[in-house]
Protein backbone atom coordinates (compact mmCIF):
# COMPACT_ATOMS: atom_id res chain seq x y z
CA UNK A 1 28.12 18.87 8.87
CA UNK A 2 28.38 19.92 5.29
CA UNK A 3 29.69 16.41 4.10
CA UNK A 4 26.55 15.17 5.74
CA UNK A 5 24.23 17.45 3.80
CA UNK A 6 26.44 16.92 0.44
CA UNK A 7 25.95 13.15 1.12
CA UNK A 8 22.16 13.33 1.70
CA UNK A 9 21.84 15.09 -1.30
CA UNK A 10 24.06 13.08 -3.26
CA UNK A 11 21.77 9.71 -2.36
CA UNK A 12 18.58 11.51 -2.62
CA UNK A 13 19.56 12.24 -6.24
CA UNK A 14 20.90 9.43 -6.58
CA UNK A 15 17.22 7.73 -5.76
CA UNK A 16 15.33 9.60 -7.64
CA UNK A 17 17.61 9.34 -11.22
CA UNK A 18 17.34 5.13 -10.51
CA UNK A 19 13.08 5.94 -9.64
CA UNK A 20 12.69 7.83 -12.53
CA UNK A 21 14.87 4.94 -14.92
CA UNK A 22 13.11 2.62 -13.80
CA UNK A 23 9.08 4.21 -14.37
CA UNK A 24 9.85 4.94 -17.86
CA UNK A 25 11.31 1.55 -18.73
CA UNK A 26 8.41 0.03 -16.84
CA UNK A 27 6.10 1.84 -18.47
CA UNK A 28 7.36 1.37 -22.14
CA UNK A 29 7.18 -2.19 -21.49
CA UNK A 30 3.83 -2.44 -20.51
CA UNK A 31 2.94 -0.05 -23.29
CA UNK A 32 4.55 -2.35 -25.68
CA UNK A 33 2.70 -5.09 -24.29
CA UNK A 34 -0.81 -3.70 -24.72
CA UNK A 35 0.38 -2.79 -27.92
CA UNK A 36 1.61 -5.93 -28.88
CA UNK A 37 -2.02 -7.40 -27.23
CA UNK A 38 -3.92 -5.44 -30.19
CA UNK A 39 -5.10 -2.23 -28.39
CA UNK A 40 -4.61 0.93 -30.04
CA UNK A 41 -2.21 3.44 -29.01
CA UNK A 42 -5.06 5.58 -27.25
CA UNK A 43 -5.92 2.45 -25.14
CA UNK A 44 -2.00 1.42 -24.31
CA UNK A 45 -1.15 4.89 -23.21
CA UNK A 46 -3.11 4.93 -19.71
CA UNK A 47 -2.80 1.12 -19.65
CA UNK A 48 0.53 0.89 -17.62
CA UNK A 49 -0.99 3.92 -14.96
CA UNK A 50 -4.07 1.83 -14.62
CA UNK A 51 -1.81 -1.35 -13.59
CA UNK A 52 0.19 0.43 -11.38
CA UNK A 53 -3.28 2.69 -9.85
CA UNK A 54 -4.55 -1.29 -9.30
CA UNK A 55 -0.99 -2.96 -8.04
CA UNK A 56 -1.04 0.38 -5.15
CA UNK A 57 -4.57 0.25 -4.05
CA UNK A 58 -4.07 -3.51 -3.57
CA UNK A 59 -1.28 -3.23 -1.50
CA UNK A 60 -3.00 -0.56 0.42
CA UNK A 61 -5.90 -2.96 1.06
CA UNK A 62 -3.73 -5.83 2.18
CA UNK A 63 -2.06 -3.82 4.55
CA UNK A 64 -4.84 -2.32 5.85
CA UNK A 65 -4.10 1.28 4.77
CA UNK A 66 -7.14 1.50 2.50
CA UNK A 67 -10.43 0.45 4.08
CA UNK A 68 -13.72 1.83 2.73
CA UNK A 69 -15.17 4.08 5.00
CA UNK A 70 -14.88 2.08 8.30
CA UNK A 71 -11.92 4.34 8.99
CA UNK A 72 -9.25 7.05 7.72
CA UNK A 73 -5.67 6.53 7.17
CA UNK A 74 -4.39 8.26 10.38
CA UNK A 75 -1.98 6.56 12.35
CA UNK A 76 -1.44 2.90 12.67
CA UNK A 77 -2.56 1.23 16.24
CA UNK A 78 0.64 -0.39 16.74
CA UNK A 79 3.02 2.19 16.19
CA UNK A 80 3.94 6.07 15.05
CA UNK A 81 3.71 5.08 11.17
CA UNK A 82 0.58 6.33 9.40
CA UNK A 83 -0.91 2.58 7.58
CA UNK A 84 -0.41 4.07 4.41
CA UNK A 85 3.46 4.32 4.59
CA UNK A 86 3.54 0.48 5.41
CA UNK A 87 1.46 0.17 2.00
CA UNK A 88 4.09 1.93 0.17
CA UNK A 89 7.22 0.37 1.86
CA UNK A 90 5.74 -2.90 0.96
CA UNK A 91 5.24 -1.72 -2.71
CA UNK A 92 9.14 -1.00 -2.86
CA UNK A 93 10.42 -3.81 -1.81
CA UNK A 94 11.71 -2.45 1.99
């Protein structure tokens, strides 16, 4: 039981060192490239939030997780899932 909970924690930990990696070296390369594009710094900061903010709510309306007002995100119709955690597994890759 312990090794269990030591291993859970280890590869939750694990996750979230390689998640956090790899947000700041995507965002300081999309910084650099509205930077390198000729906006100012005060314009390249948000930029990389506003591309990922866009990328999400895209995904969300493909899989159906996001549709204005007709509905809430509640749980899917096929299955236990709420729509909005098929959004986000798509967005990582699973």
């Amino acid at each position: 039981m312990v090794t269990a909970r030591w291993s859970r924690r280890t590869t939750v930990a694990a996750v979230l060192l390689l998640a956090v990696i790899a947000a700041v070296v995507s965002y300081s390369h999309m910084f650099e490239v509205a930077l390198r594009h000729g906006g100012p710094v005060w314009h390249a900061s948000p930029f990389p939030l506003i591309v990922a903010y866009e990328l999400l709510m895209r995904e969300f309306r493909a899989t159906g997780a996001y549709e204005v007002r007709s509905q809430p995100i509640g749980p899917s119709p096929t299955g236990s899932r709420p729509r909005w955690a098929l959004a986000v597994r798509s967005v990582g890759g699973g």
